[in-house]
C-alpha atoms as a PDB file:
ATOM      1  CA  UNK A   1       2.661  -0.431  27.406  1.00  0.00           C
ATOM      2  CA  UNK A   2       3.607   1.855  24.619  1.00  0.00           C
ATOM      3  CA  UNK A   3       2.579   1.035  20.917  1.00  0.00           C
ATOM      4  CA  UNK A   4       5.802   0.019  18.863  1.00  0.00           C
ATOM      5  CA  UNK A   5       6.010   2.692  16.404  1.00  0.00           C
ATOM      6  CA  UNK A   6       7.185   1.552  12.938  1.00  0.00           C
ATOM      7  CA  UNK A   7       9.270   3.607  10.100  1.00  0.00           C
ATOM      8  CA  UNK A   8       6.287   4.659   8.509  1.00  0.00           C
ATOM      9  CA  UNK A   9       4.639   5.659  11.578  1.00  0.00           C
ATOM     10  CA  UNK A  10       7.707   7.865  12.394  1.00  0.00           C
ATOM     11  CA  UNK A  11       7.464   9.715   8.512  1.00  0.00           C
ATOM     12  CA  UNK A  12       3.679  10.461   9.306  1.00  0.00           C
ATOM     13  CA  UNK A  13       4.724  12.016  13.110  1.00  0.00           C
ATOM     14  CA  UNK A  14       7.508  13.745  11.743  1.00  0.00           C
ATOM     15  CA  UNK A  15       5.199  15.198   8.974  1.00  0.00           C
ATOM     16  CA  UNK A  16       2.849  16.031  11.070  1.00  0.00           C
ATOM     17  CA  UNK A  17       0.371  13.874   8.788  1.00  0.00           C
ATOM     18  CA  UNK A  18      -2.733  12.470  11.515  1.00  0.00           C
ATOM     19  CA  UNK A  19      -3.338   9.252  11.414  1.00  0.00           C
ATOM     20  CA  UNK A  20      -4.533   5.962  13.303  1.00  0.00           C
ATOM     21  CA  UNK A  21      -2.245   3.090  14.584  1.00  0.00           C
ATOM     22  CA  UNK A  22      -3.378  -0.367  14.247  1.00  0.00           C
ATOM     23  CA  UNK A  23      -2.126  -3.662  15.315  1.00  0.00           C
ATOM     24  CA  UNK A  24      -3.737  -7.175  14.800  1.00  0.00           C
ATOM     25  CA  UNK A  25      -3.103 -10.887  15.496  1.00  0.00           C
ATOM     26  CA  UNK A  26      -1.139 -12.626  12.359  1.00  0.00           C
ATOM     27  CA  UNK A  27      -0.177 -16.011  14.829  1.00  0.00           C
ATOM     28  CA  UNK A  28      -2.273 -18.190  12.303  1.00  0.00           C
ATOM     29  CA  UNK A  29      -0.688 -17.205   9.416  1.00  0.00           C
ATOM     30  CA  UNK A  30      -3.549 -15.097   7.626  1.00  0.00           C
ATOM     31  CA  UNK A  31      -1.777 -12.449   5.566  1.00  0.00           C
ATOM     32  CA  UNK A  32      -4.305 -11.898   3.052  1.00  0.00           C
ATOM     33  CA  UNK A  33      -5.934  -8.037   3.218  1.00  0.00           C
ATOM     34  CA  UNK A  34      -9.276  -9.474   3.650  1.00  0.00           C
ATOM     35  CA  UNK A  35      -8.679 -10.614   6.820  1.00  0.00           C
ATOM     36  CA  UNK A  36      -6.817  -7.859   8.064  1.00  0.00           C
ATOM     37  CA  UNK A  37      -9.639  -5.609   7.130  1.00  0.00           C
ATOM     38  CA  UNK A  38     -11.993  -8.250   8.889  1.00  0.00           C
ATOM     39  CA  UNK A  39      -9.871  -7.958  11.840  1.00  0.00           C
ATOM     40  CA  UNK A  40      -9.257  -4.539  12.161  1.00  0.00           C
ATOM     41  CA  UNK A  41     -12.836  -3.859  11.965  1.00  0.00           C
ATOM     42  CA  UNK A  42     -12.851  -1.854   8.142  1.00  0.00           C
ATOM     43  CA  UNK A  43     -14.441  -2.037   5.349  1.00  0.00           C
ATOM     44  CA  UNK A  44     -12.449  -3.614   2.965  1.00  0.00           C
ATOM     45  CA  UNK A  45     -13.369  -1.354   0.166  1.00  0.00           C
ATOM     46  CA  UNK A  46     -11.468   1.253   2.916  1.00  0.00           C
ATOM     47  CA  UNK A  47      -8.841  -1.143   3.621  1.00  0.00           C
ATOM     48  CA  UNK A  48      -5.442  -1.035   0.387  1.00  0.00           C
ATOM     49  CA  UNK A  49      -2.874  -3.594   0.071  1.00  0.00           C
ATOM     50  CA  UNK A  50       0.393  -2.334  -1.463  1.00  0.00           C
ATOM     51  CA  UNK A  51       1.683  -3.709  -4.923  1.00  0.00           C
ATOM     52  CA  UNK A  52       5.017  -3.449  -6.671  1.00  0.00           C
ATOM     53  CA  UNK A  53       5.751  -4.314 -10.420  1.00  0.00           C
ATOM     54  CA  UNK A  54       8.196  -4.246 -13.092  1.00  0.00           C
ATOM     55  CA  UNK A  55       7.842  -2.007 -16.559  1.00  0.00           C
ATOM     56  CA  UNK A  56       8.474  -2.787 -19.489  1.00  0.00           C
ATOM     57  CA  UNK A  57      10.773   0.070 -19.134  1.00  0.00           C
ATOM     58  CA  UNK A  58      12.938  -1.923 -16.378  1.00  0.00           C
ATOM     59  CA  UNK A  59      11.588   1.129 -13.713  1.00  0.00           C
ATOM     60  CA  UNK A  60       9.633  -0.158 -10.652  1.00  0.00           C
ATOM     61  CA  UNK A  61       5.960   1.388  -9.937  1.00  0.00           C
ATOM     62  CA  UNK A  62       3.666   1.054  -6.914  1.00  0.00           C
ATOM     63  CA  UNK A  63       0.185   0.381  -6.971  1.00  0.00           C
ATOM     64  CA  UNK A  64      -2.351   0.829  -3.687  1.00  0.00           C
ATOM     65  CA  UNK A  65      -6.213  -0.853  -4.151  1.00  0.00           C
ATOM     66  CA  UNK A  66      -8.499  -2.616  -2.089  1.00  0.00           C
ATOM     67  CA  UNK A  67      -7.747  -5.799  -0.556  1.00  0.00           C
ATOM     68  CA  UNK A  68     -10.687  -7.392  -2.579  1.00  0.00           C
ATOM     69  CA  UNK A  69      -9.336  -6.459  -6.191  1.00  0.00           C
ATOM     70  CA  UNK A  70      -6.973  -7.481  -8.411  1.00  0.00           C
ATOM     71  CA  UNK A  71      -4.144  -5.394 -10.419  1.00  0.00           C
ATOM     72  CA  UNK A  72      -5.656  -4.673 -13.933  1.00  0.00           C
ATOM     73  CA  UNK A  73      -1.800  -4.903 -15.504  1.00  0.00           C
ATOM     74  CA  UNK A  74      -3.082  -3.419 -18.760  1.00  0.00           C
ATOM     75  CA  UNK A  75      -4.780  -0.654 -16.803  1.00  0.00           C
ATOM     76  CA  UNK A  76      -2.103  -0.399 -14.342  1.00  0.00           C
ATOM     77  CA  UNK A  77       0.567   0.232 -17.360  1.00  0.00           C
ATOM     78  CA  UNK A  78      -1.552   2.767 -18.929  1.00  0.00           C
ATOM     79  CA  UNK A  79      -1.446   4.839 -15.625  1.00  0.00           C
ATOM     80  CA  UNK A  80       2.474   4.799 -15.373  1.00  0.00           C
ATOM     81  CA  UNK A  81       3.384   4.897 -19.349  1.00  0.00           C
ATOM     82  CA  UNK A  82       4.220   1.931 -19.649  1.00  0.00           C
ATOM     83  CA  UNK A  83       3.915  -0.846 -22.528  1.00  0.00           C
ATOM     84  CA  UNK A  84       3.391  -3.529 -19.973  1.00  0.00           C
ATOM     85  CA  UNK A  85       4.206  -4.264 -16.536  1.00  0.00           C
ATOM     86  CA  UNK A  86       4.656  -7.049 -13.935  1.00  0.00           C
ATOM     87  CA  UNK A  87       4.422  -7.895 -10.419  1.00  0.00           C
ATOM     88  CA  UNK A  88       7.833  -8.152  -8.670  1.00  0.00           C
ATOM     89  CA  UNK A  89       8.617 -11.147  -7.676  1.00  0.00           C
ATOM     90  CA  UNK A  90       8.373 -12.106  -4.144  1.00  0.00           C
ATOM     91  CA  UNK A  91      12.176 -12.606  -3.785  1.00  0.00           C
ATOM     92  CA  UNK A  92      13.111  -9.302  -4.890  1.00  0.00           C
ATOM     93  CA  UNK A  93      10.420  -7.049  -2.596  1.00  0.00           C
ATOM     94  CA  UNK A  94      12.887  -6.682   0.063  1.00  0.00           C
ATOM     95  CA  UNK A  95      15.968  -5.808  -1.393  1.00  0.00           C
ATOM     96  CA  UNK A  96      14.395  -3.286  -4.089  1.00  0.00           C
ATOM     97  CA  UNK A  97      11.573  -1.992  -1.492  1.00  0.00           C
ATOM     98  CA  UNK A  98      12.963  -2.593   2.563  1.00  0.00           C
ATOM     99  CA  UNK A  99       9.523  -4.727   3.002  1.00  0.00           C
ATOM    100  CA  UNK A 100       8.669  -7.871   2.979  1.00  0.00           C
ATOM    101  CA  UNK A 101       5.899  -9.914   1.708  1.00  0.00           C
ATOM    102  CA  UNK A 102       2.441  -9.159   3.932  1.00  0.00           C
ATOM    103  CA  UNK A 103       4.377  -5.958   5.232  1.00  0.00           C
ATOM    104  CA  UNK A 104       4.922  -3.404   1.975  1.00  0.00           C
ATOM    105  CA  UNK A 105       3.901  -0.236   2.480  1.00  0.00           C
ATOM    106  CA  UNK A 106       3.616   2.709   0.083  1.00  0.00           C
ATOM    107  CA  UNK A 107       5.384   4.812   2.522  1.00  0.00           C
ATOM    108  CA  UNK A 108       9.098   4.165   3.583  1.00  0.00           C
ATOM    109  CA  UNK A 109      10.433   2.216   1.191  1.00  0.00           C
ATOM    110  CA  UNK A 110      14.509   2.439   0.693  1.00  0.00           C
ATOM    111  CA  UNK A 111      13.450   4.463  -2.607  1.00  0.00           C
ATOM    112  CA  UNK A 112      10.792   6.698  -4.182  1.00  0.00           C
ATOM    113  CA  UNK A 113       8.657   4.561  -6.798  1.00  0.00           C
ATOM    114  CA  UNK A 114       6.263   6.471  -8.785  1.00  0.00           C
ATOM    115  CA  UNK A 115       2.963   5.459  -6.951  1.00  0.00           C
ATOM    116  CA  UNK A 116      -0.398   5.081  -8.200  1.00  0.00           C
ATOM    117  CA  UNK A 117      -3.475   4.892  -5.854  1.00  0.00           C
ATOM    118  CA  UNK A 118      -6.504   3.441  -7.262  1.00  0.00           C
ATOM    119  CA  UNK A 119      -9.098   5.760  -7.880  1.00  0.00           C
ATOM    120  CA  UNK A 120     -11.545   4.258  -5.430  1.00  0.00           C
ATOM    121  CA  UNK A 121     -10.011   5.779  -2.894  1.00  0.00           C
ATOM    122  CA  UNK A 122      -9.571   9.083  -4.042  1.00  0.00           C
ATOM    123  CA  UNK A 123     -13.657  10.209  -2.464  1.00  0.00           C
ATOM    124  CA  UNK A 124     -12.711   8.829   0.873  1.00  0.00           C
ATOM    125  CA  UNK A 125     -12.405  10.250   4.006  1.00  0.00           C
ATOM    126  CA  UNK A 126     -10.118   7.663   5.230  1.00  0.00           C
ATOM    127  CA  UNK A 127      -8.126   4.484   4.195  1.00  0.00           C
ATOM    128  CA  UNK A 128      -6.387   1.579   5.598  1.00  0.00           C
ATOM    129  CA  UNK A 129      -2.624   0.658   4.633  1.00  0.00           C
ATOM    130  CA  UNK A 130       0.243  -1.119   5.563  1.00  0.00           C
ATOM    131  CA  UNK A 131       2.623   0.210   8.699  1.00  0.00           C
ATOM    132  CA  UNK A 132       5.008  -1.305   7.073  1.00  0.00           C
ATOM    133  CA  UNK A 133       5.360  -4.952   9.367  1.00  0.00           C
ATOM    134  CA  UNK A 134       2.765  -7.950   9.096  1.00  0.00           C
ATOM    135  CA  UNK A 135       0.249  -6.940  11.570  1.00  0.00           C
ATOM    136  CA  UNK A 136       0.642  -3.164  11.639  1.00  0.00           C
ATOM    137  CA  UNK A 137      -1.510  -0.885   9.828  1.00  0.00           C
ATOM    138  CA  UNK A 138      -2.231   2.713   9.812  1.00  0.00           C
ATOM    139  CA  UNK A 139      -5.176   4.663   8.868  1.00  0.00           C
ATOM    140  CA  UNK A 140      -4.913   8.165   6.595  1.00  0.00           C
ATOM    141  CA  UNK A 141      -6.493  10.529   4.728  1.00  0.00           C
ATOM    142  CA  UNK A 142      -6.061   9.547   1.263  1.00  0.00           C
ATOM    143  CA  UNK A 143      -4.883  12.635   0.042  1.00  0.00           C
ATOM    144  CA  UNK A 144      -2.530  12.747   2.718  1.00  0.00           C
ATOM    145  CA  UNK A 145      -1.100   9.588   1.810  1.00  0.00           C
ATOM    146  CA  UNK A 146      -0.893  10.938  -1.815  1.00  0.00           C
ATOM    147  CA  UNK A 147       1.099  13.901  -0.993  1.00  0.00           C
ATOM    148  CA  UNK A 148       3.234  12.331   0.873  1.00  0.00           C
ATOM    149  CA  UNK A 149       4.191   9.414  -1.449  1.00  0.00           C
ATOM    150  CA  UNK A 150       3.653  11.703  -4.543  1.00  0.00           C
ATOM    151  CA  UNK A 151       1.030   9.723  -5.963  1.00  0.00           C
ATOM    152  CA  UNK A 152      -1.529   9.514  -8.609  1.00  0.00           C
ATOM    153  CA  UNK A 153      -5.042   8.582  -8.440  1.00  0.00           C
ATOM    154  CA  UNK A 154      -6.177   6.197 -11.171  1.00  0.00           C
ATOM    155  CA  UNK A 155      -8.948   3.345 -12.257  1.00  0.00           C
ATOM    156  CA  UNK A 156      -6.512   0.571 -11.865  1.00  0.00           C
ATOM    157  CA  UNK A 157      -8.271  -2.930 -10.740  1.00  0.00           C
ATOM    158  CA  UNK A 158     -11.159  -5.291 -11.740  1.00  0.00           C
ATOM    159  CA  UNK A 159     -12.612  -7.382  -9.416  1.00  0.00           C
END
């Protein structure tokens, strides 16, 4: 049977960007990254989980770190300009991004969000992200995925 390709499968095919499909059980309900990683097999120091917040400024940014770590807001405002920001709240992910809660990808989403990967990433080969459904994930270059979304590397989590 053929893999289900998602929307942000289709963006890396059509540019040409290589990467590796992933699927894994979510029946129990586990949504958290550190299972997925578990599950998937990756390190989760490999494996990013895809944040969105609110500026001070009113203007949405996206933030990519490990599974394992938390948004530093403070540092996390610094990297965009911003005075302070905010996660979104859960109720307003799918309208403002396409994705919903467990499923956000940096990739895909209805509109471009200035996007900041944390700087963890930026000396691997390879990392882990969202395929933009619960129990889809895709693995890139980080660069790649940089390019592609337009994004920044910077130090932007504590443990």
């Amino acid at each position: 049977m053929a893999e289900e390709k998602t929307n942000v499968m289709r963006l890396l095919d059509q540019k040409k960007i290589p990467y590796t499909p992933h699927a894994y059980d979510v029946s129990d309900g586990a949504l958290d990254g550190v299972t997925a990683a578990k599950r998937l097999g990756v390190a989760p120091e490999t494996c990013f989980k895809t944040l969105v917040t609110a500026g001070a400024s009113k203007n949405h940014h996206v933030f990519v770190i490990p599974v394992e770590k938390e948004l530093d807001l403070k540092a996390a405002a610094k990297a965009v300009g911003e005075k302070s920001v905010e996660m979104l709240k859960q109720a307003q992910l799918l309208p403002l991004t396409g994705y919903i809660h467990g499923g956000c990808s940096p990739l895909g989403m209805k509109k471009r969000f200035g996007t900041v990967i944390d700087a963890s990433a930026e000396d691997l080969s390879e990392m882990t992200v969202s395929a933009g459904k619960i129990g889809r994930q895709v693995t890139l270059s980080p660069q790649a995925l940089a390019s592609l979304s337009g994004a920044s590397f910077a130090a932007v989590t504590r443990m």
